[in-house]
C-alpha atoms as a PDB file:
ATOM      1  CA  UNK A   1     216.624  67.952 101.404  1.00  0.00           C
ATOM      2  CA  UNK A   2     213.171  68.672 102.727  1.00  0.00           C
ATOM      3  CA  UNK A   3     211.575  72.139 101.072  1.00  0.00           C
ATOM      4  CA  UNK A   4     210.704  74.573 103.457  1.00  0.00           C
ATOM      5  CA  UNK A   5     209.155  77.655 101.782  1.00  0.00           C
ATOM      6  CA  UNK A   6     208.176  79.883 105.252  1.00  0.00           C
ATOM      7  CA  UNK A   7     211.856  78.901 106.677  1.00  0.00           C
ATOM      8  CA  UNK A   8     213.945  82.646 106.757  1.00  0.00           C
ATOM      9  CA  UNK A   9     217.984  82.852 105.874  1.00  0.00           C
ATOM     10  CA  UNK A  10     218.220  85.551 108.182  1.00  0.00           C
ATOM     11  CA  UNK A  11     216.857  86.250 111.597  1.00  0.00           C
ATOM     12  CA  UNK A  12     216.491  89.818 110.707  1.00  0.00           C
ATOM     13  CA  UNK A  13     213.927  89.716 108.304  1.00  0.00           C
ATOM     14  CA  UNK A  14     211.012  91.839 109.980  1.00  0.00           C
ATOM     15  CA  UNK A  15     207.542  89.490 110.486  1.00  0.00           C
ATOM     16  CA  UNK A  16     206.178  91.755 107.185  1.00  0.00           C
ATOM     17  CA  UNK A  17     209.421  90.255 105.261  1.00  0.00           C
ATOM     18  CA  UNK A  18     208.820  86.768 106.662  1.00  0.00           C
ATOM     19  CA  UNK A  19     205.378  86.980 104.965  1.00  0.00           C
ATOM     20  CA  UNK A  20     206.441  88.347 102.043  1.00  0.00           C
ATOM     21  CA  UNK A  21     209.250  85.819 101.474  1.00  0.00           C
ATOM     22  CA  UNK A  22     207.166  82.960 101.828  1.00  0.00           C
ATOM     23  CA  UNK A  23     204.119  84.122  98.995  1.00  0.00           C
ATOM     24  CA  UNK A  24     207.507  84.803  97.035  1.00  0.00           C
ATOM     25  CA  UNK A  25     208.884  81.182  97.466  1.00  0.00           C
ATOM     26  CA  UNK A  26     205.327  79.652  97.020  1.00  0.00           C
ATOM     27  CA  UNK A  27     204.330  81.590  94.075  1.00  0.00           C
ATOM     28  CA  UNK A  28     207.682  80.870  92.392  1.00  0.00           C
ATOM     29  CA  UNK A  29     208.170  77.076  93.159  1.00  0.00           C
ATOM     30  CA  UNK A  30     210.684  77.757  95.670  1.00  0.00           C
ATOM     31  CA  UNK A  31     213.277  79.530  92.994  1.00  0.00           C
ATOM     32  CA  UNK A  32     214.294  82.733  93.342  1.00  0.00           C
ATOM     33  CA  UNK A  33     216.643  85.609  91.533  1.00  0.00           C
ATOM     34  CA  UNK A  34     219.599  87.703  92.771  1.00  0.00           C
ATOM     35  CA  UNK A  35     217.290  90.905  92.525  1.00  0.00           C
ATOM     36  CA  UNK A  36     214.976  89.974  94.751  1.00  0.00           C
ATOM     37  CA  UNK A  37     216.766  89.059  97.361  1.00  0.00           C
ATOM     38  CA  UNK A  38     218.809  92.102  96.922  1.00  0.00           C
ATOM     39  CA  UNK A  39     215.135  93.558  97.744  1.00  0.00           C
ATOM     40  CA  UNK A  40     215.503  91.376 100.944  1.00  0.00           C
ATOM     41  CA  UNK A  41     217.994  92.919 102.146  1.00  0.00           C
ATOM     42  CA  UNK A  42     220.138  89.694 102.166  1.00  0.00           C
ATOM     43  CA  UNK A  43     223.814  89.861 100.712  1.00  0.00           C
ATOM     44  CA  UNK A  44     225.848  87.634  98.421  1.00  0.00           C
ATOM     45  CA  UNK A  45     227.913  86.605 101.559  1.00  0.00           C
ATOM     46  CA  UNK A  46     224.230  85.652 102.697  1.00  0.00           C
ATOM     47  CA  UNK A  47     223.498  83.486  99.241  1.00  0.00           C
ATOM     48  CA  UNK A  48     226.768  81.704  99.320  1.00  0.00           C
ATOM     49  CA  UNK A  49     226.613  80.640 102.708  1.00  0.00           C
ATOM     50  CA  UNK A  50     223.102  78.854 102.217  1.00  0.00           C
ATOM     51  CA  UNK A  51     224.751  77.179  99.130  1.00  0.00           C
ATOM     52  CA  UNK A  52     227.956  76.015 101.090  1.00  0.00           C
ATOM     53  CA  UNK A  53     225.531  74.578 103.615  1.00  0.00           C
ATOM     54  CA  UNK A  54     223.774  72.789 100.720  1.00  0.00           C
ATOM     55  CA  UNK A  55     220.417  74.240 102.019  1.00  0.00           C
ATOM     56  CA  UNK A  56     220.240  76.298  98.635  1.00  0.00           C
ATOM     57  CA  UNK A  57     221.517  75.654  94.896  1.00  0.00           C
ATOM     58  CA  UNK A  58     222.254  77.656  91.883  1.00  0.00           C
ATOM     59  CA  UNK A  59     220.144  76.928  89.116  1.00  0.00           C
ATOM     60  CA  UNK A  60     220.899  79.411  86.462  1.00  0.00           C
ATOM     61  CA  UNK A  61     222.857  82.695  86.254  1.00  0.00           C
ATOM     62  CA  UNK A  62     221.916  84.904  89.404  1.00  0.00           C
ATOM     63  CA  UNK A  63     218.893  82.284  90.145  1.00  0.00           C
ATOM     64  CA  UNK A  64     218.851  79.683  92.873  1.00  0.00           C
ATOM     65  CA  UNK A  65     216.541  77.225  94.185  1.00  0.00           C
ATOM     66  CA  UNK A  66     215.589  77.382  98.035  1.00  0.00           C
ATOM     67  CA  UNK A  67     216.566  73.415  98.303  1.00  0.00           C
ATOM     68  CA  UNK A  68     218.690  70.750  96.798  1.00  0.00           C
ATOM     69  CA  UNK A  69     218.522  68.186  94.618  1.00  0.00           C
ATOM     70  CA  UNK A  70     215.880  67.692  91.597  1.00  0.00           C
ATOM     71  CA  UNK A  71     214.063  70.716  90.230  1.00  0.00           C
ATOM     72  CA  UNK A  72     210.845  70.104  89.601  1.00  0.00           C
ATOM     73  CA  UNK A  73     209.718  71.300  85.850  1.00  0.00           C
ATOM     74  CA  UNK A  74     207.415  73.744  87.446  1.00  0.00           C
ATOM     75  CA  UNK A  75     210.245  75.205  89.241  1.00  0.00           C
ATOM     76  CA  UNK A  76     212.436  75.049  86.224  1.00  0.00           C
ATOM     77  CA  UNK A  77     209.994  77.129  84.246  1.00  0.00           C
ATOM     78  CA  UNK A  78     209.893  79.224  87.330  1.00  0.00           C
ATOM     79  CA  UNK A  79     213.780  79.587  87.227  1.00  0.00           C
ATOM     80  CA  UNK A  80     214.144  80.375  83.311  1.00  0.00           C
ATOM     81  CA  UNK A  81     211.692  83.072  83.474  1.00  0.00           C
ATOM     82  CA  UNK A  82     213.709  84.643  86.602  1.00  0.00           C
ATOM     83  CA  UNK A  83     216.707  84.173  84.312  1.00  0.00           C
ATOM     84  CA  UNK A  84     214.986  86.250  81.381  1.00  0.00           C
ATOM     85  CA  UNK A  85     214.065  88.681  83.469  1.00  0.00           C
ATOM     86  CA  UNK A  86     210.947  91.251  83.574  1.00  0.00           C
ATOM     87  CA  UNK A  87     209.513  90.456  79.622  1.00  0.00           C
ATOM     88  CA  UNK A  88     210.482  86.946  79.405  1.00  0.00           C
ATOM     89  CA  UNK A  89     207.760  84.756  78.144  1.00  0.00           C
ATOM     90  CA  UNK A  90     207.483  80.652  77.703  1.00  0.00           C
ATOM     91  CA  UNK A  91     207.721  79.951  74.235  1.00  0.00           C
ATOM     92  CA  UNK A  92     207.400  77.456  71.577  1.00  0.00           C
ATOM     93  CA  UNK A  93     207.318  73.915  73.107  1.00  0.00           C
ATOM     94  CA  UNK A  94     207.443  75.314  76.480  1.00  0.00           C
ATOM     95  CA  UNK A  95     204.294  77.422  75.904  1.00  0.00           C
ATOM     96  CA  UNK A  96     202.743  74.517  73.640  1.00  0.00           C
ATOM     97  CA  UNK A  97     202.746  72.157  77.019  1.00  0.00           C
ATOM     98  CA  UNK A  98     201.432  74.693  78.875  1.00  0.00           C
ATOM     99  CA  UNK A  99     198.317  75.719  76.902  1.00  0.00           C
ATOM    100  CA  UNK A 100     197.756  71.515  76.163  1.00  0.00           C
ATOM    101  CA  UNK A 101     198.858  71.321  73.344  1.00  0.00           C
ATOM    102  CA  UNK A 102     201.463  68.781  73.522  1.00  0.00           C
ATOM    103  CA  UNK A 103     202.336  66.377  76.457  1.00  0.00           C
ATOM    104  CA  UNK A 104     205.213  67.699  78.764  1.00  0.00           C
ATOM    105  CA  UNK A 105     208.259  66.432  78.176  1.00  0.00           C
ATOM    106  CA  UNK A 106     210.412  66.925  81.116  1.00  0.00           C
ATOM    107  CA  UNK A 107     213.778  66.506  79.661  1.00  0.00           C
ATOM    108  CA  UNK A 108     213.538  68.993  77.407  1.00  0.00           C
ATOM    109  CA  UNK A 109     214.981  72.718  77.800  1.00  0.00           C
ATOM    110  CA  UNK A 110     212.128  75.669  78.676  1.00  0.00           C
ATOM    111  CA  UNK A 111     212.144  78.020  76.119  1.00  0.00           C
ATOM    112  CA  UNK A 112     211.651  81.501  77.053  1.00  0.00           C
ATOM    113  CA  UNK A 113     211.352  84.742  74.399  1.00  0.00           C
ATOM    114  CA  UNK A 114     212.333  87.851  75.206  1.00  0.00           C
ATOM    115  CA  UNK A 115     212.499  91.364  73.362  1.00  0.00           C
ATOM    116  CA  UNK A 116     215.215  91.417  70.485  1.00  0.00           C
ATOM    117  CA  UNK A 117     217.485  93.622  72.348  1.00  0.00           C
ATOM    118  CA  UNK A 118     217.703  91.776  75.706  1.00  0.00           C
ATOM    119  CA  UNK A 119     220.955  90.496  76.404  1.00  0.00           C
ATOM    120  CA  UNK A 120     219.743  87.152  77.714  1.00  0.00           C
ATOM    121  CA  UNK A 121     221.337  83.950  76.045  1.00  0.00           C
ATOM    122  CA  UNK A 122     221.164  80.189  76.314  1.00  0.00           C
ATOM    123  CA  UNK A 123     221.663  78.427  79.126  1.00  0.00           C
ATOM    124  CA  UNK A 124     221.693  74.766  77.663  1.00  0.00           C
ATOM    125  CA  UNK A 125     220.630  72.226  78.865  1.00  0.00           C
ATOM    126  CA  UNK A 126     218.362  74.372  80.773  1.00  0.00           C
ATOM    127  CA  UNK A 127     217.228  77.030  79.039  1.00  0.00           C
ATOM    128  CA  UNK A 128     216.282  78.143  75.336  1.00  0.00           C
ATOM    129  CA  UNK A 129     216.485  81.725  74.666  1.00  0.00           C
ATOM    130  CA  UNK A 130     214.744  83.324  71.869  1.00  0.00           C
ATOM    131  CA  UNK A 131     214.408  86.977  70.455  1.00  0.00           C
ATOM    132  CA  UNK A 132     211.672  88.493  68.874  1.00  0.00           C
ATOM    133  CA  UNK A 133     210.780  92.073  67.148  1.00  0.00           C
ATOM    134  CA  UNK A 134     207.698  91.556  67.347  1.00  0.00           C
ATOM    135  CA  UNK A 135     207.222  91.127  71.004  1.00  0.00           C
ATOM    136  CA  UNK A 136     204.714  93.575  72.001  1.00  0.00           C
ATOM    137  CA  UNK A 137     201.912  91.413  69.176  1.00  0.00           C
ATOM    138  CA  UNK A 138     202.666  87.808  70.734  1.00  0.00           C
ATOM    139  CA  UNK A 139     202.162  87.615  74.713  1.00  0.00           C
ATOM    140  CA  UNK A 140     199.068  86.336  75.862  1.00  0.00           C
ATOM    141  CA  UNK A 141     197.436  86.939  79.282  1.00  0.00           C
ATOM    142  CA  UNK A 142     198.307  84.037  81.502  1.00  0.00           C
ATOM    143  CA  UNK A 143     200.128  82.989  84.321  1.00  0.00           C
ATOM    144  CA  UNK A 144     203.080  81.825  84.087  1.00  0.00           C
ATOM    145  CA  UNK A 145     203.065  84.389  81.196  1.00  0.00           C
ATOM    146  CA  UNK A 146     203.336  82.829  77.688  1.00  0.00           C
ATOM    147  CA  UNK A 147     203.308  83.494  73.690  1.00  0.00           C
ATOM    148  CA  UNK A 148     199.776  83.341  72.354  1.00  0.00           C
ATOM    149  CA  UNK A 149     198.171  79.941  71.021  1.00  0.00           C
ATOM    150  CA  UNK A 150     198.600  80.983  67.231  1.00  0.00           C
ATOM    151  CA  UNK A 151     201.914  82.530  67.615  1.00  0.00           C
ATOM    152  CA  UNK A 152     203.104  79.315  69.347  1.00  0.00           C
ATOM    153  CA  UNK A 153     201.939  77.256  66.820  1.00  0.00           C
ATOM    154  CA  UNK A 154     203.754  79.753  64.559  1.00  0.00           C
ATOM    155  CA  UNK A 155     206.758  78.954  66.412  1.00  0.00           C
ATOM    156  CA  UNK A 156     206.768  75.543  66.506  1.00  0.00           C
ATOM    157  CA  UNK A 157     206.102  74.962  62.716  1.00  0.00           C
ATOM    158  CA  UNK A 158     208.753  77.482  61.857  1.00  0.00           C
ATOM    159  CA  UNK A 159     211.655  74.935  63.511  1.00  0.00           C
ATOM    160  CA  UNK A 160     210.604  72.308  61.499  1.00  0.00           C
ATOM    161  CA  UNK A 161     212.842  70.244  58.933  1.00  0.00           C
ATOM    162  CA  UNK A 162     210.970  70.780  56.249  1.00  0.00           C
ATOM    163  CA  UNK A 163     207.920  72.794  54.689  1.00  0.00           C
ATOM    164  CA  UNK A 164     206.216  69.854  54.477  1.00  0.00           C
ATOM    165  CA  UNK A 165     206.937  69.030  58.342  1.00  0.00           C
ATOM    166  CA  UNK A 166     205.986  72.568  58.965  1.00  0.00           C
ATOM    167  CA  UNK A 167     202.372  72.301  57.155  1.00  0.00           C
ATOM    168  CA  UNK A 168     201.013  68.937  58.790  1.00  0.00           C
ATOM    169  CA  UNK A 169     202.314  70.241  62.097  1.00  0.00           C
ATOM    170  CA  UNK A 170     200.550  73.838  61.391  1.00  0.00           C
ATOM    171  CA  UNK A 171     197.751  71.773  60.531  1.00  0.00           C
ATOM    172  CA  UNK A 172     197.341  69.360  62.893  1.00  0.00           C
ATOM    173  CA  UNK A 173     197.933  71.953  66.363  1.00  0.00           C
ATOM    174  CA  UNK A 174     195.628  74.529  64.994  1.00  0.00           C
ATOM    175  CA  UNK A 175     192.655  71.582  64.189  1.00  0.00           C
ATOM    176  CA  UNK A 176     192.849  69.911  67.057  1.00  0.00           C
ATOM    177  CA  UNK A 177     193.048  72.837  69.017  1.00  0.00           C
ATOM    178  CA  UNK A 178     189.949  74.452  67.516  1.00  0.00           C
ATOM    179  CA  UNK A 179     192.153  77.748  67.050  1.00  0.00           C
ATOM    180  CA  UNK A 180     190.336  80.518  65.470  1.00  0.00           C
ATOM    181  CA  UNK A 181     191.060  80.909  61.926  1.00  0.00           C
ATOM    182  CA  UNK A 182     190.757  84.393  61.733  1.00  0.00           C
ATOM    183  CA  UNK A 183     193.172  85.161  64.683  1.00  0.00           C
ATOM    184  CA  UNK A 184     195.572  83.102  62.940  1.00  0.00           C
ATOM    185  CA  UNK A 185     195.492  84.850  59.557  1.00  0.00           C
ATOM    186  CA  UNK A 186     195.645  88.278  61.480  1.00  0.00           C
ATOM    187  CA  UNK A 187     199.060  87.026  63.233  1.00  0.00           C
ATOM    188  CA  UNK A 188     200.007  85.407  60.147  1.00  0.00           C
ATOM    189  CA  UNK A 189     200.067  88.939  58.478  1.00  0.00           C
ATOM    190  CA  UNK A 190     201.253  91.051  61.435  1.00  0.00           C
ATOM    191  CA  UNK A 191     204.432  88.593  62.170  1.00  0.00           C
ATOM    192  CA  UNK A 192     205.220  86.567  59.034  1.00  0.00           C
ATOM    193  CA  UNK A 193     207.472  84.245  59.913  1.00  0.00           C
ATOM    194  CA  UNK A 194     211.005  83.811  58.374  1.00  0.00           C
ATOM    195  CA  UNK A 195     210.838  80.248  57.651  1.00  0.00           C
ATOM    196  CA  UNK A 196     208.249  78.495  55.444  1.00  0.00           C
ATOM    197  CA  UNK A 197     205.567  81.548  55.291  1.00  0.00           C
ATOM    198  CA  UNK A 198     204.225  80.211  52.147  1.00  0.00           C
ATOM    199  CA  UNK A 199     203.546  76.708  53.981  1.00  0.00           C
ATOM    200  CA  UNK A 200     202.246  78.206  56.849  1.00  0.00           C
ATOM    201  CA  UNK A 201     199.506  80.130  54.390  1.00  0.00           C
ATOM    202  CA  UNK A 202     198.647  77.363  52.303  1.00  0.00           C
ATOM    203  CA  UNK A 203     197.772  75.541  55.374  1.00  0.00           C
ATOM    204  CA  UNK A 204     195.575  78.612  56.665  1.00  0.00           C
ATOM    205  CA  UNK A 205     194.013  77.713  53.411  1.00  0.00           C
ATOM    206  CA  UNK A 206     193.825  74.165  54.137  1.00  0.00           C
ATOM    207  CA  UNK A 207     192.535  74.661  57.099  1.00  0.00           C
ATOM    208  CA  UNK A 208     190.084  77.373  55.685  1.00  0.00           C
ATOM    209  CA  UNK A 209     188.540  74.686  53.197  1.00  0.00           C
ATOM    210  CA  UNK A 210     188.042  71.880  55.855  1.00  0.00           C
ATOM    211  CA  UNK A 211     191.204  69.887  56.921  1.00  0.00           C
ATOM    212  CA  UNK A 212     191.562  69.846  60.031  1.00  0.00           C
ATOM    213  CA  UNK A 213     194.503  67.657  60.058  1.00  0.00           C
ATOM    214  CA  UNK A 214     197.747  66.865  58.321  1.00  0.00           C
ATOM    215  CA  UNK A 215     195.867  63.780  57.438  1.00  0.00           C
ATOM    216  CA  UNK A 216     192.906  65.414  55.554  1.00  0.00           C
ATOM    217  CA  UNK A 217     195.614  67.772  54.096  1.00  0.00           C
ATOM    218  CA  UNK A 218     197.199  64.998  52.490  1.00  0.00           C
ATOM    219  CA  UNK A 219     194.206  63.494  51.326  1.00  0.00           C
ATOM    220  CA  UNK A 220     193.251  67.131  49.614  1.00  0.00           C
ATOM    221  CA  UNK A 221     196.781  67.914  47.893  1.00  0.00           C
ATOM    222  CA  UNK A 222     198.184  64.183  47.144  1.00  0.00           C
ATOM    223  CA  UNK A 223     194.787  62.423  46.744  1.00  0.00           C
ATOM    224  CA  UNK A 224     192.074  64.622  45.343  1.00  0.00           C
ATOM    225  CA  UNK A 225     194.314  67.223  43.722  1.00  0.00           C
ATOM    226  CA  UNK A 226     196.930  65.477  42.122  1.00  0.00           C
ATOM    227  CA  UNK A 227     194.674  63.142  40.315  1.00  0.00           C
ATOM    228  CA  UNK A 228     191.902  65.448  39.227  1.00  0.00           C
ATOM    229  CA  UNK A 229     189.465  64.045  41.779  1.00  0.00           C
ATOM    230  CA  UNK A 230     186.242  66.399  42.413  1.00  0.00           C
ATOM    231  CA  UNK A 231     186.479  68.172  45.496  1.00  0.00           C
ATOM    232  CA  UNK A 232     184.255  66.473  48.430  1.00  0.00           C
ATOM    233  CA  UNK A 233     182.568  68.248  51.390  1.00  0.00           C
ATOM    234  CA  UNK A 234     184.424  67.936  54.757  1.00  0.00           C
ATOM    235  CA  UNK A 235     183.515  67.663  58.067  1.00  0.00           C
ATOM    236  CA  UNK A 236     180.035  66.881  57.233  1.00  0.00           C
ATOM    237  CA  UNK A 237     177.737  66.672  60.531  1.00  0.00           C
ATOM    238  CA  UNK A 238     175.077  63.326  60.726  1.00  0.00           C
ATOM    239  CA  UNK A 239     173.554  61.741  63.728  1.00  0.00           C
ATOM    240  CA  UNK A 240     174.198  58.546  65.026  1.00  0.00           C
ATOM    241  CA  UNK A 241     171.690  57.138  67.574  1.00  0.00           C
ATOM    242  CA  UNK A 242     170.896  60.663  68.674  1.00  0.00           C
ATOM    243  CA  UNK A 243     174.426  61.710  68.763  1.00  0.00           C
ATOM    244  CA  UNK A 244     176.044  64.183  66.354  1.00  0.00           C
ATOM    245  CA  UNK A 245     179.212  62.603  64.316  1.00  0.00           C
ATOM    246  CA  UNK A 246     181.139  64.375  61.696  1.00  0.00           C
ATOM    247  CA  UNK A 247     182.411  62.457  58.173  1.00  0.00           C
ATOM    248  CA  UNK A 248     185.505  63.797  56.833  1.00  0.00           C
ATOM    249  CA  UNK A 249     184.702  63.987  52.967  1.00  0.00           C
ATOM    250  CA  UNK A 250     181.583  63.299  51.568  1.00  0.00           C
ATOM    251  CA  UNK A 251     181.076  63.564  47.832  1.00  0.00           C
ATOM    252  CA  UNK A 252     177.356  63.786  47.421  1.00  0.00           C
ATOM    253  CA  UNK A 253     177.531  67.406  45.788  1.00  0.00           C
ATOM    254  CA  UNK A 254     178.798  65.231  43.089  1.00  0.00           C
ATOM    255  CA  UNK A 255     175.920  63.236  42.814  1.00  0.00           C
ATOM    256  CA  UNK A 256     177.709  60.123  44.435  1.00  0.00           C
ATOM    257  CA  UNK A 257     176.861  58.481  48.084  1.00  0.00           C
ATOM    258  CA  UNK A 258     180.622  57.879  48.975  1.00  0.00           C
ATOM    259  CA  UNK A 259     181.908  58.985  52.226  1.00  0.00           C
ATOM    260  CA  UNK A 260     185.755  59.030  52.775  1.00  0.00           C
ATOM    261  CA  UNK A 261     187.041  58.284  56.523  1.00  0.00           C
ATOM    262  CA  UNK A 262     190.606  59.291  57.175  1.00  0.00           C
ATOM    263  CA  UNK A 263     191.632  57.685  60.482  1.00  0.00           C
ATOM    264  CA  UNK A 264     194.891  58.984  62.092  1.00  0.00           C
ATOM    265  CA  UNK A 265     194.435  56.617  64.806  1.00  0.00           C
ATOM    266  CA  UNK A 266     196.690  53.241  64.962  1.00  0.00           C
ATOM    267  CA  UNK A 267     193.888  51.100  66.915  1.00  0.00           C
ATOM    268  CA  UNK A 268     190.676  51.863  68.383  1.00  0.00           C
ATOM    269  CA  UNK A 269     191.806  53.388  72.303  1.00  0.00           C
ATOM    270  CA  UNK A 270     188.391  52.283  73.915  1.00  0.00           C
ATOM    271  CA  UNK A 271     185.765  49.909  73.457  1.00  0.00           C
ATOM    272  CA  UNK A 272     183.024  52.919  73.218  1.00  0.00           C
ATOM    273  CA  UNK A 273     184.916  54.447  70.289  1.00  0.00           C
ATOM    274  CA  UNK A 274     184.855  50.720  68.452  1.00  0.00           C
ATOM    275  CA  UNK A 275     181.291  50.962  69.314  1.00  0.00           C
ATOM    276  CA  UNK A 276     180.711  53.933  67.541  1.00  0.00           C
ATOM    277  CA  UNK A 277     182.601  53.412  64.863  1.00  0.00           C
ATOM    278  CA  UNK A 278     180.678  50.360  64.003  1.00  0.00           C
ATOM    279  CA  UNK A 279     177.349  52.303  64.342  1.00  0.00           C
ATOM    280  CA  UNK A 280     178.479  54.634  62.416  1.00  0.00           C
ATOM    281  CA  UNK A 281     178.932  51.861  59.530  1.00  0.00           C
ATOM    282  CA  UNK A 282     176.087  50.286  60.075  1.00  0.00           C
ATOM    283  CA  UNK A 283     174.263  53.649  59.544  1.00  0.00           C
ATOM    284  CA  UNK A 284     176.298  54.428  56.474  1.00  0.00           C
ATOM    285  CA  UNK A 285     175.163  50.914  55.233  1.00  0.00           C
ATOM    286  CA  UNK A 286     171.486  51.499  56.009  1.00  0.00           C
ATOM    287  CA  UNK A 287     171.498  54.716  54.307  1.00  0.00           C
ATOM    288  CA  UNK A 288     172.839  53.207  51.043  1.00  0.00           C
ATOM    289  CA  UNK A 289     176.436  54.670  51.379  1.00  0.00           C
ATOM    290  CA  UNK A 290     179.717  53.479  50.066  1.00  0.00           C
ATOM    291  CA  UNK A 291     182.343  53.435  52.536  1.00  0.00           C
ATOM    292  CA  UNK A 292     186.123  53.929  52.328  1.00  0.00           C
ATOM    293  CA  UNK A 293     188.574  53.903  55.164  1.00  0.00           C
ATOM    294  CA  UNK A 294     192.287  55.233  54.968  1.00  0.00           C
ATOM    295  CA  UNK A 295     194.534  55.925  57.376  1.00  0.00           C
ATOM    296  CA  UNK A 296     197.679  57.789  57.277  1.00  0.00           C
ATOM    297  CA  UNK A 297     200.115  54.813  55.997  1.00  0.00           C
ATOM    298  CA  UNK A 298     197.803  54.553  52.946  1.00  0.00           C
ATOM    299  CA  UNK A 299     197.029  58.283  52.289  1.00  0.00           C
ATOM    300  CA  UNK A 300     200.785  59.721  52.792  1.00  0.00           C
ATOM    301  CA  UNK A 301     202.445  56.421  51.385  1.00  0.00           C
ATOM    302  CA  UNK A 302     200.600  55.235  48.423  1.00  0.00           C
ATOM    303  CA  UNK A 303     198.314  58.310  47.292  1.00  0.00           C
ATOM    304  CA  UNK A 304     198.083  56.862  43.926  1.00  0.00           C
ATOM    305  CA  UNK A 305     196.304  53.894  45.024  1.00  0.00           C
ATOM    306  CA  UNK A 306     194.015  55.538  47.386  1.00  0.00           C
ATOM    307  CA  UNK A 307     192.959  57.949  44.449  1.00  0.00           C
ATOM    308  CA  UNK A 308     192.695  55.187  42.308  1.00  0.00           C
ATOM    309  CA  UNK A 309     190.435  53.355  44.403  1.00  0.00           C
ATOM    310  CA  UNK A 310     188.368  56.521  45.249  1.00  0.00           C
ATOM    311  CA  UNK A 311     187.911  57.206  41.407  1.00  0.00           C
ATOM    312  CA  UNK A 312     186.745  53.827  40.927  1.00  0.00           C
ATOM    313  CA  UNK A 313     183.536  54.139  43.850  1.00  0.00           C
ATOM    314  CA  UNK A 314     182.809  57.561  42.106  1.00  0.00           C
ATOM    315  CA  UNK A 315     182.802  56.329  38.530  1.00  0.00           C
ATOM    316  CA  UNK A 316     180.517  53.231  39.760  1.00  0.00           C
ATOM    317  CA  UNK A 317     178.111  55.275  41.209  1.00  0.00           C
ATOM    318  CA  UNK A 318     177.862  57.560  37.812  1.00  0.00           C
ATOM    319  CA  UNK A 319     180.783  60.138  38.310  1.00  0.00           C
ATOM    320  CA  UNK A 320     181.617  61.868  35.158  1.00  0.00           C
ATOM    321  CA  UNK A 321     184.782  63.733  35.904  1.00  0.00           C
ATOM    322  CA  UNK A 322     188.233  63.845  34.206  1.00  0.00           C
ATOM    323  CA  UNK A 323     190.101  62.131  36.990  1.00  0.00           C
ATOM    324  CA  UNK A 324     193.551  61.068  35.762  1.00  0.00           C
ATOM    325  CA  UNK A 325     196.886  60.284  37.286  1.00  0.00           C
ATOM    326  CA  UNK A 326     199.610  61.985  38.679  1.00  0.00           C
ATOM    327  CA  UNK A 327     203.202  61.979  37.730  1.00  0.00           C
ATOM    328  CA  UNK A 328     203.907  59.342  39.960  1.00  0.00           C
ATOM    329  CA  UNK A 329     201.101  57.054  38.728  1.00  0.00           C
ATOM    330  CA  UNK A 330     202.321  54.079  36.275  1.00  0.00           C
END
């Protein structure tokens, strides 16, 4: 059936409550809770008789949707925050799509958090309630109203299978976000999460000393680390045909003119990136560099091999170090 936001379930409604219920409908995707139409004036007898007529439908618990059939996702979100009532935020994946940090998936339940002593609960498949004592630190000003970047990243690492799960994920949302470091200690310390804290703050400290994805964490800890490897610059800034690129790990405070690229991508996803890529080699080449390449299949799969390879380049080009192998090197 047809929406029709401005159309009134009762004749009675003044012109002023006409008005009023349509910016309500419209600003909430056409969902609306048991309180406010209380606030209408407009009865249960009222409700049921729009849902009998299949003009309205019940969505969640004391929330219905002014029309029938499929709900939207923006209506959805709408509908669970209704359901949560006054302090209800989106949370966790919810909140992640929202601030564009990861695609929308529209199958998926919204999560919603709410203070720890609300009695709201689940509503699956619908709806994901959460709890939190420390409310009052992790809302952010937005509309719809949502948990803050870092605490959502918080969230979303802290559900994770494993600490290791939990650090690349950490890793990867705050990099590629560009999330302030500093904001993310400071919530760090003022809501330490239950699960994997310690994971969460060696990735701060990751993150602090140049990763900027689980990628170049991997290549730090399993790569450089583990096999006594010197520790290389990151994110070093060069220009490229009067662009600025960045190389992940350089080693040339070591004396050596090696630079490390750690590609997370599967294939090239446009002919201009190719482009540049090849530039950028062709610079690298001009300027006397060595080049290595590794993606994540390499780096996460067969560390000992990429460090091996990496000591090699450094000891040809007059590295001195004490490199040696890890416990799973032969």
């Amino acid at each position: 059936m047809a929406r029709n936001p401005k159309w009134s379930p009762d004749a009675n409604l003044s012109a002023e409550d006409q008005d009023r219920w349509a910016k309500t409908a419209a600003s909430q995707h056409d969902v609306i809770g048991a309180g406010q139409l209380r606030d209408f004036g407009l009865s249960r007898h009222v409700v049921q008789a729009q849902i009998e007529a299949q003009r309205w439908c019940r969505v969640l618990p004391g929330v219905y949707s002014l029309f029938t059939g499929p709900l939207p996702r923006s209506s959805l979100i709408s509908a669970a925050l209704l359901y949560g009532g006054a302090w209800a935020v989106l949370s966790h994946r919810t909140a992640a799509e929202e601030w564009g940090m990861l695609p929308v998936s529209a199958d998926s339940p919204v999560h919603i958090t709410v203070p720890y002593k609300q009695s709201s609960t689940s509503q699956p498949p619908l709806v994901r309630v959460h709890r939190s004592r420390a409310f009052n630190y992790i809302v952010a000003p937005s509309d719809p109203p949502r948990t803050n970047r870092e605490d959502t990243i918080m969230d979303l690492a802290a559900a994770e299978s494993s600490e290791e799960a939990a650090r690349n994920l950490f890793i990867d949302l705050v990099g590629s976000n560009r999330i302030d470091l500093r904001r993310v200690h400071d919530q760090l310390e003022k809501r330490p999460p239950v699960r994997y804290r310690k994971a969460m703050k060696h990735a701060l400290e990751l993150l602090t000393g140049g990763a900027l994805s689980a990628l170049e964490a991997e290549y730090v800890l399993k790569v450089e680390q583990a096999h006594g490897l010197p520790s290389g610059q990151r994110q070093v800034p060069f220009v490229v045909d009067g662009v600025r690129l960045w190389e992940d790990v350089v080693y040339d405070d070591c004396g050596v003119r090696l630079t490390v690229r750690l590609d997370g991508r599967q294939f090239h996803s446009t002919s201009r990136i190719a482009f540049r890529d090849r530039r950028r080699d062709n610079a690298a080449e001009l300027a006397n560099r060595s080049r290595l390449v590794y993606g994540w299949h390499e780096v996460h799969g067969d560390p000992c091999g990429v460090a091996a390879e990496v000591r090699r380049v450094l000891e040809r080009e007059g590295w001195n170090g004490d490199g040696n192998g890890c416990q799973g090197c032969e």
